[in-house]
Structure formats: C-alpha cells, structure tokens
Protein backbone atom coordinates (compact mmCIF):
# COMPACT_ATOMS: atom_id res chain seq x y z
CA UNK A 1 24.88 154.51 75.29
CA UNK A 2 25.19 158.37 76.36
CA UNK A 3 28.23 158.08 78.53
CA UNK A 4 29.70 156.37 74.83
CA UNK A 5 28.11 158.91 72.88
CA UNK A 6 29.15 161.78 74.85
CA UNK A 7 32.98 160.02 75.38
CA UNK A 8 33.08 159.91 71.25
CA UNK A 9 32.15 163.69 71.13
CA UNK A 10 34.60 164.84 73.96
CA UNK A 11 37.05 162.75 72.03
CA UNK A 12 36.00 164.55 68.64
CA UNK A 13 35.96 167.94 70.27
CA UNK A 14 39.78 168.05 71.77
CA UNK A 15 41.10 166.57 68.16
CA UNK A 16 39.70 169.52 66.78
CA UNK A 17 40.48 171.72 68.70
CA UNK A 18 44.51 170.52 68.54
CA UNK A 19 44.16 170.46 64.62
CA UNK A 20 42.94 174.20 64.95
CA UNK A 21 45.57 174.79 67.06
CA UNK A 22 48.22 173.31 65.45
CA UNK A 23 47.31 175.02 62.06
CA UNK A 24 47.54 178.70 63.86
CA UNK A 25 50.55 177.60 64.87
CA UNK A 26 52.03 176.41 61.51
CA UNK A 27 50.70 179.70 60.02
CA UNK A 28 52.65 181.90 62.15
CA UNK A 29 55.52 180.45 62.09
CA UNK A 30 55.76 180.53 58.51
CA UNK A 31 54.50 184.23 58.12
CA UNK A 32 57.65 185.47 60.89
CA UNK A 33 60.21 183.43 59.18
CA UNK A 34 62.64 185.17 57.38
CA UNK A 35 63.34 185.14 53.62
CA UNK A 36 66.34 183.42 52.99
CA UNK A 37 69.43 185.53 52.75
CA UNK A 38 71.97 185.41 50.05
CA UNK A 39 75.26 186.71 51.65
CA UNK A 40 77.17 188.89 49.20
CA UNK A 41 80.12 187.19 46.92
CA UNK A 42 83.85 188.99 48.01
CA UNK A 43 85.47 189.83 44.24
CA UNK A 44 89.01 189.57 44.23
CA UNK A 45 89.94 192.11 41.81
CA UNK A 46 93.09 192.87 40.16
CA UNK A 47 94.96 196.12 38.50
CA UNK A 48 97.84 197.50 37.17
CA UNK A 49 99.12 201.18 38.97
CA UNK A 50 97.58 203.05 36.19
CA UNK A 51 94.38 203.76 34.01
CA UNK A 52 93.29 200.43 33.78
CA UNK A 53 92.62 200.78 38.02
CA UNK A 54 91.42 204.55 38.31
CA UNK A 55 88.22 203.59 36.60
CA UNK A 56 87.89 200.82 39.47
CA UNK A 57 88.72 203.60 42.44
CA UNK A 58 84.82 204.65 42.98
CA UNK A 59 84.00 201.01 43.18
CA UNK A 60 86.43 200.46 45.92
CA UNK A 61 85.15 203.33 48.04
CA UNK A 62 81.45 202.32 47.72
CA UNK A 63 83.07 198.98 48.44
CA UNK A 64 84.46 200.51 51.60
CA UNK A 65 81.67 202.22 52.79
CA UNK A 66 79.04 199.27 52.46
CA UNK A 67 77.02 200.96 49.52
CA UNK A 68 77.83 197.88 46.62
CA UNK A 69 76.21 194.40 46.11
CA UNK A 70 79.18 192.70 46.04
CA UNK A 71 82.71 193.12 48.25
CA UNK A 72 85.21 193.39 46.75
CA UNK A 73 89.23 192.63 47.69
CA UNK A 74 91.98 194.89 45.56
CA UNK A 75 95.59 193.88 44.75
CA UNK A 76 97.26 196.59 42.36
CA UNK A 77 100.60 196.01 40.89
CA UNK A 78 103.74 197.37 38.85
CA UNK A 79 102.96 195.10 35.84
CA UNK A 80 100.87 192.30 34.98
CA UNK A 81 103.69 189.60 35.48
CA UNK A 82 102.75 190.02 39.11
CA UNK A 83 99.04 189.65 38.89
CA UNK A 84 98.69 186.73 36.35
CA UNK A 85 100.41 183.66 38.64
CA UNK A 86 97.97 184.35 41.32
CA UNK A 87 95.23 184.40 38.97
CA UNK A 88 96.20 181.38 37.06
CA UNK A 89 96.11 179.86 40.76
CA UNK A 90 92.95 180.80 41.65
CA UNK A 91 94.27 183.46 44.19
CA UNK A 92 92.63 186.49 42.20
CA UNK A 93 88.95 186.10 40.08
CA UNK A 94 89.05 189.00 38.20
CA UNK A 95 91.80 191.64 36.59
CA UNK A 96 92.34 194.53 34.72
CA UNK A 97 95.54 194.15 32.04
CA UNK A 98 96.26 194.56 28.06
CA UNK A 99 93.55 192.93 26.00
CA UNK A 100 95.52 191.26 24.27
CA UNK A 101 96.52 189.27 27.48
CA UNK A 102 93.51 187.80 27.92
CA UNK A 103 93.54 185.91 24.78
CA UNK A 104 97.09 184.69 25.53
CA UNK A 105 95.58 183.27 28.59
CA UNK A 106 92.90 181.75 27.38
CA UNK A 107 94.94 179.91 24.83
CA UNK A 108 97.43 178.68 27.43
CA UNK A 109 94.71 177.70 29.32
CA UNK A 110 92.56 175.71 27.26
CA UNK A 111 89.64 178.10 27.69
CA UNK A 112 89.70 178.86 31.44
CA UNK A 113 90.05 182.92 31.00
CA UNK A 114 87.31 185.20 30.07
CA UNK A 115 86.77 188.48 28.18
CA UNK A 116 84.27 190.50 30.20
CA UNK A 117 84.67 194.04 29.10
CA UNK A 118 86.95 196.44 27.47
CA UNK A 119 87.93 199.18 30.08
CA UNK A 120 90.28 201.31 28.99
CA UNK A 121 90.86 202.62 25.42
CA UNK A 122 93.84 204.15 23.67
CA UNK A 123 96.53 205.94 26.26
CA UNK A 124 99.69 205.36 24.98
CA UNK A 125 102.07 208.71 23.96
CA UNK A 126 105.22 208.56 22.27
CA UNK A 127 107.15 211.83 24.36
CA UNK A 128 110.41 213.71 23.79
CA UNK A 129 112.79 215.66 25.97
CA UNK A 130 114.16 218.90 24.69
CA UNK A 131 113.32 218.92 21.31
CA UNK A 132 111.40 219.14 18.08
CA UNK A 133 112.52 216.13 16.21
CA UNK A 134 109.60 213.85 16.60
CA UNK A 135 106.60 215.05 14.43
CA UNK A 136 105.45 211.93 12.91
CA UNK A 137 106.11 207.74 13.84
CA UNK A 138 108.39 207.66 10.63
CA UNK A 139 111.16 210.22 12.46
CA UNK A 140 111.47 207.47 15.19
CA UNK A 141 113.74 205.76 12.86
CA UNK A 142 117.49 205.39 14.41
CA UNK A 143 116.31 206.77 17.78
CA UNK A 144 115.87 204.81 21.44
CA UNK A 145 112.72 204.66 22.78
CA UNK A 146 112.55 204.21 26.38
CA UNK A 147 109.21 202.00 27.44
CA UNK A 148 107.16 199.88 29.19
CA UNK A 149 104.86 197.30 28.13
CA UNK A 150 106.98 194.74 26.53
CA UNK A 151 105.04 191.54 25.06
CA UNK A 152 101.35 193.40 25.51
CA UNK A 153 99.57 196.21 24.44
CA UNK A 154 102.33 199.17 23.81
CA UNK A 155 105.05 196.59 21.89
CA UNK A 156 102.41 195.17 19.75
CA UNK A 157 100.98 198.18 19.35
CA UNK A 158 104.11 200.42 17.97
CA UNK A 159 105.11 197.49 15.95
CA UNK A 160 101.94 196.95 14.05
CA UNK A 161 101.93 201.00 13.56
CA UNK A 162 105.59 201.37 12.40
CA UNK A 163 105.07 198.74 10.22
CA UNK A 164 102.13 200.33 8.43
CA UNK A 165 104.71 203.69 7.78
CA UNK A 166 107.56 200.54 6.65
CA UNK A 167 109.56 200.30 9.33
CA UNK A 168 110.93 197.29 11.18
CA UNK A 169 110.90 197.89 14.93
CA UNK A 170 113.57 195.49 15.52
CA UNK A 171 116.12 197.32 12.87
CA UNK A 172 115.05 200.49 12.78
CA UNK A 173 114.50 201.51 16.52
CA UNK A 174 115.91 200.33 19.90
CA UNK A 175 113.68 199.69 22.59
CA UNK A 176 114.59 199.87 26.33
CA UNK A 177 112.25 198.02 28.22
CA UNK A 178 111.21 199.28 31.81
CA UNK A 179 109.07 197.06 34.04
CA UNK A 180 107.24 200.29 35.21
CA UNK A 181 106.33 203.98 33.87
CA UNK A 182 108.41 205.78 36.91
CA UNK A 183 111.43 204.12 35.91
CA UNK A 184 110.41 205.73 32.50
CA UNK A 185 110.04 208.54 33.89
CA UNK A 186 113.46 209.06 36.10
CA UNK A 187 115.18 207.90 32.86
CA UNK A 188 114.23 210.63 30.87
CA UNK A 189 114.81 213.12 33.74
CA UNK A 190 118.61 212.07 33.83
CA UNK A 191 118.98 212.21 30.01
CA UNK A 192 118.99 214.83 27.40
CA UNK A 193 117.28 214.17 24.12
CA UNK A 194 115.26 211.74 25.59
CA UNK A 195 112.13 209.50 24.32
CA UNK A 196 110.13 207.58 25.64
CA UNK A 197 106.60 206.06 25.08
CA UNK A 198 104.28 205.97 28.28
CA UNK A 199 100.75 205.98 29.28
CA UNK A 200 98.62 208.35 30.90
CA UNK A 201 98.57 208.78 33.38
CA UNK A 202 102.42 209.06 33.58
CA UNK A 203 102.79 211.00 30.70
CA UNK A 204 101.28 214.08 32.99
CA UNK A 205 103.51 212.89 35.93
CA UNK A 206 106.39 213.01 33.55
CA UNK A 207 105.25 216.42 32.42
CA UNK A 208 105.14 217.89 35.86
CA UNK A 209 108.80 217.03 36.43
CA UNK A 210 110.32 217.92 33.09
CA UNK A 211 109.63 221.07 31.81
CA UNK A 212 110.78 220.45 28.51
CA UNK A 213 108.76 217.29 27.51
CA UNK A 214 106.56 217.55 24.82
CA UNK A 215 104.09 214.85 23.78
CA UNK A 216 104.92 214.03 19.90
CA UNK A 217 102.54 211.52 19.21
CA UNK A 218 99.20 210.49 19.78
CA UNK A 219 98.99 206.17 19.31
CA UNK A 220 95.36 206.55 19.74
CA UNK A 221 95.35 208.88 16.52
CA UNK A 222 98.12 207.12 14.35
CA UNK A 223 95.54 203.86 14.88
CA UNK A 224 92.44 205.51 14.24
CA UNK A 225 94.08 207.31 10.72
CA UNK A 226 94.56 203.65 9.39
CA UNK A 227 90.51 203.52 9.26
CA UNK A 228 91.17 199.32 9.96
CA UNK A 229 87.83 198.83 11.31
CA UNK A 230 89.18 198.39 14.58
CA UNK A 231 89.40 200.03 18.13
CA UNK A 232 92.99 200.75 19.96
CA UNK A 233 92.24 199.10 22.92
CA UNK A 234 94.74 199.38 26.04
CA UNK A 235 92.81 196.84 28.53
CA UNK A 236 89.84 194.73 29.44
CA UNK A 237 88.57 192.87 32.33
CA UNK A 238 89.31 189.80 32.39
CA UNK A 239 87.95 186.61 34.56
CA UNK A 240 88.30 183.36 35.27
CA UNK A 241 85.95 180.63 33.60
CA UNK A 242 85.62 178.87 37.27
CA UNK A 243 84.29 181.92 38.91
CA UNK A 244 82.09 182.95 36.25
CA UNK A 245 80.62 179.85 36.26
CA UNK A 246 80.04 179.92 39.98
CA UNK A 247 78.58 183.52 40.13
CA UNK A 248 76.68 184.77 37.00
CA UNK A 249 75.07 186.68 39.29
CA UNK A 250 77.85 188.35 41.25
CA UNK A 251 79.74 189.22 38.11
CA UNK A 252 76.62 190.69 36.37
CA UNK A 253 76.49 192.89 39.59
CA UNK A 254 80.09 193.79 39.04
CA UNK A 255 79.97 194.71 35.73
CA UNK A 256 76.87 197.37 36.55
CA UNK A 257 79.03 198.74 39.63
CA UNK A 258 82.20 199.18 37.66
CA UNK A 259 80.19 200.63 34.46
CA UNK A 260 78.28 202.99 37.46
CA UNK A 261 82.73 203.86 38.94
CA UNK A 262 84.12 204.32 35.18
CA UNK A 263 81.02 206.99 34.79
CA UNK A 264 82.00 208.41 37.85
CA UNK A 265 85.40 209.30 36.89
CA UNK A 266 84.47 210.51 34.38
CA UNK A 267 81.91 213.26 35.73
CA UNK A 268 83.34 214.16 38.66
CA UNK A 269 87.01 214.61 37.95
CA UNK A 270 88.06 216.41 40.99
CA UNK A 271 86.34 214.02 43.20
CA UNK A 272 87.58 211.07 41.58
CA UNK A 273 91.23 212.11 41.31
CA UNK A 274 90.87 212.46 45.50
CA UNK A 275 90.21 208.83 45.29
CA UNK A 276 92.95 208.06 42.92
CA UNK A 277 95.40 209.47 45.26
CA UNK A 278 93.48 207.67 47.86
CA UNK A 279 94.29 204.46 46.48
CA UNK A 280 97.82 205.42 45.49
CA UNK A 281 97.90 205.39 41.89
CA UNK A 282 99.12 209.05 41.31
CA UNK A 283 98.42 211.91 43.60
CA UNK A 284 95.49 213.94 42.70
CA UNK A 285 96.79 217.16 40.94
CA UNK A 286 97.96 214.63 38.32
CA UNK A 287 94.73 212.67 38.56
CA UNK A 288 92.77 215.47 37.40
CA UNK A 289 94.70 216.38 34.71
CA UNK A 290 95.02 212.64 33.30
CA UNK A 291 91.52 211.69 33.93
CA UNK A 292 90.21 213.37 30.80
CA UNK A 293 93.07 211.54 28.57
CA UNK A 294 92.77 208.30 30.44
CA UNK A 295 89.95 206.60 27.84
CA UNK A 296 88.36 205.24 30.80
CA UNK A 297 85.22 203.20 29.73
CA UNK A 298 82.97 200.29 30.40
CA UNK A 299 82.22 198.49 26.91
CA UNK A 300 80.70 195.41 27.47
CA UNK A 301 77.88 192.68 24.94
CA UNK A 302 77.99 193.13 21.93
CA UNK A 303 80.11 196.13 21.09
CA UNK A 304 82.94 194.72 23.52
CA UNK A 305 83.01 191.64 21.34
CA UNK A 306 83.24 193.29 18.21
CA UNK A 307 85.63 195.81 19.08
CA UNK A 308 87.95 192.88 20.47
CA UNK A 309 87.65 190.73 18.17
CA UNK A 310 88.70 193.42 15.65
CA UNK A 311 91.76 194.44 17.69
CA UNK A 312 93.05 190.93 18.38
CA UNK A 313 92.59 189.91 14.16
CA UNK A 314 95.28 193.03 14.01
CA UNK A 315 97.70 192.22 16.06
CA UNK A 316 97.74 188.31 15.34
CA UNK A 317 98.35 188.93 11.62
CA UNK A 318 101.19 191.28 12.45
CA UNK A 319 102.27 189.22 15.01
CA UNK A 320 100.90 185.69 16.10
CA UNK A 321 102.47 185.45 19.57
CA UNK A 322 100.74 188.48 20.52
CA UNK A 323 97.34 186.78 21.24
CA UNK A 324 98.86 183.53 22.20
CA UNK A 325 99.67 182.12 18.62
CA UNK A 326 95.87 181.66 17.42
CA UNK A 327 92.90 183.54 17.48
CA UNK A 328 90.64 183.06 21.00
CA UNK A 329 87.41 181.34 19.80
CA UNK A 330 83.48 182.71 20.49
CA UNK A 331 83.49 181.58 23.62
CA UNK A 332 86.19 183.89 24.84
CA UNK A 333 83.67 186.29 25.54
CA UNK A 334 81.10 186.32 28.66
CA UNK A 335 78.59 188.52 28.24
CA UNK A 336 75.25 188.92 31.09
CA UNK A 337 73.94 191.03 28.50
C-alpha cells in the first residue's frame, strides 16, 4: 500500500513539475516574440515636369534617405498622355495632372479613378514678346497664342474666360498647340511679336532667356474677378480606386507626407529649389524664383471637394467634354479625413 501510495505521488510530483515547466516555457516565448511587422507599401507616383511635381520633390528625398512611411517610385513626364496608359494599366497608383482629368477618367472608367487632393492652384500666364499690346484677355482677339495644355486645364480654362469677355476661342484666336512648355519657349525665342500662354514655372525660364517678355496676364486673377464661387485649379492627385481600396492606410500616410513636402517648398525656397534641380524639373536659380508663383498646396476633405466640385460645374457647362461629358458623382472623391 506505501510502495502504491508513494508510486501515485512520484507520479503526481513529475506531472507537475512538467506543467510548471512547460508554462515558463510558453511564457517566454511569447514575451521575446516579436510584434508583427507591417512592411511599408512602395507608391508609384506620377508627375508632369512642372509645378504639379516640385511640391512632390521633398517627399522624394525623405523617400531617398529612409525618413517616410511609405516608399515611394517616381515617373515624371512631358505631358499627361504619357502617364495616363500606364495608370489605366495598373503600372502607376497615383498621379499628379489637370483636375479636370481626373473626372474624365473616372467617367471612362466607370468609377475606377479617384480625387484625392487638389495640389496645385492657378499658374497659368498669358506672355508677350516685344511689346505692349496685351493689357487685358479681350486684346487677344486676332492674335496666335502659342501653348500647351490642349484638352485639360489651360484650353478649358482660356475658353471659359474669353467667353465670359464674348469671345469665341475658335474664331477669334488661333491656338498652336505644343506638347511641352520648352517647345513654348524656343518658339517665342525665334519669333518677334510673340505670345504665348505657359505655366510657371516656365514662364520664369522663358523670362531668363528673353529679355523682352513681359507677363500680360494673370489667369489666376481674370478667374478670381468673375467672383463664380469657384477656385482656378491647375491639378490634383489623383488615384486609382483598386489601390485605394487596398491601402487606406498607405495613402492616408501619403497624403500627410506630401501635405508635410508642399509645406516645405514653400518655407524653404532655396532649399527646395536645390531639390527641384535635383530631380530635373528646372535648375534651381529658376526654382527659386517660380516657387513663390507656383500655387503649390495640399487641399484635401472637405474643402478639396468643394473647391472641385465648383471648378468642374464651370467647365462642364462651358464645355461638356472637358470633364468627360457628365459631371463625376460623390464618390469621386476619397477623403481619410
């Protein structure tokens, strides 16, 4: 009956002591494991060689030097006809191009294109070579503009404001389109008389080479006179649907580190006009003189929507085709906000 009783004991004492044991061990393993780790979502962003992509160039050099949430992959380009295919295929997630793009895409896309923020407001100059003709949008009559921008922001833009002074931009002016501001640029350098309608920040580059150019009107100004309860807007980010979907969170990140870049440039002129150069845009000198007459923002929520919204009703009732033929809906806009 002892040798039992003590075999019953022995046999109670070891099971406890490998149930101690193998709690301890449970417990440390689960105090040295490591949280899980979420690796960081690679943006690939797109711009155009101009304003809408200097606000971006901070960004890209935190990017560079491991200091963002996100990384981020950048594809600049001449025009937006070179960015948009790849989007559209799924080879780009998010771009910077007219506004009014965006809603063309989403409506030949049945919803798969985004409005995330506005990032760049009015830059667009009407500029003349050796003279003093030009003094208000009604002395543009019978004269050749020289421009880039056809079917986005500048054509739809200049037509909706030469029609509010009565004047038909396909009778009473002739437009030469350009597929990029330095072509602009070397045209009016070969001509006399010249005029032209650019963006910062070309209009300085254009400046630097011609001594006689002289900026005759402000766009930004001629919109803002008309009091139409709307915002000249020259581009927005745009994204895809799919990608948004995927990564709320990596987008909201985005959003805060471009807002954090387009303050940045704003601030620090000199230093971000280095970085402009750096990512070849323009070279600095010309940087830091455009900077400050670039309209470089971050507008996203609420006042992005409205401020849209508003510019897009404009141009579709002057011109239907230039938001894709209709009107994007509510859901057009992605917001984190």
């Amino acid at each position: 009956m002892k040798k039992l009783l003590f075999a019953v004991l022995a046999v109670f004492i070891m099971t406890s002591l490998f149930a101690s044991g193998r709690k301890d061990n449970t417990a440390a393993t689960t105090a040295t494991e490591p949280a899980a780790v979420t690796e960081p979502v690679t943006i690939r962003l797109g711009g155009l060689k101009g304003p809408t992509s200097m606000g971006m160039v901070k960004l890209l050099d935190d990017a560079e030097n491991g200091l963002t949430v996100n990384k981020y992959d950048f594809t600049m380009a001449g025009s937006a006809d070179e960015l948009t295919p790849r989007f559209l295929k799924g080879e780009l997630d998010i771009l910077a191009v007219p506004a009014n793009l965006g809603a063309v895409l989403y409506n030949n896309s049945n919803g798969a294109v985004k409005m995330i923020a506005i990032n760049t407001l009015g830059v667009i100059y009407i500029c003349e070579k050796n003279g003093n003709t030009i003094n208000s949008l009604t002395d543009l009559k019978g004269k050749t503009i020289y421009a880039t921008g056809k079917g986005s922001t500048p054509e739809y833009a200049l037509r909706y404001l030469l029609a509010e002074k009565g004047l038909d931009m396909d009778k009473d002016v002739t437009l030469e389109w350009k597929s990029e501001p330095t072509e602009v640029v070397a045209l009016m350098a070969s001509k006399d008389n010249a005029v032209a309608m650019l963006p910062q920040p070309f209009v300085t580059v254009a400046g630097n080479q011609l001594a006689d150019l002289r900026v005759a009107i402000d766009l930004t100004k001629e919109w803002d006179a008309l009091d139409n309860g709307s915002q000249f807007i020259t581009a927005g980010l745009i994204a895809r649907k799919e990608f948004l979907e995927n990564n709320p969170q990596a987008a909201a990140e985005f959003l805060k580190e471009y807002a954090a870049s387009t303050a940045y440039a704003n601030e620090h002129v000199p230093e971000a006009a280095v970085l402009v150069e750096k990512y070849n845009i323009v070279k600095a000198p010309i940087a830091q003189k455009a900077i400050p007459f670039c309209n470089i923002v971050c507008i996203t929520g609420k006042d992005m929507i409205s401020s849209v919204s508003g510019y897009l009703e404009v141009l579709y009732n002057q011109k239907p085709a230039a938001t894709g033929g209709k009107l994007p809906a509510a859901d057009f806009y992605w917001s984190y906000e």
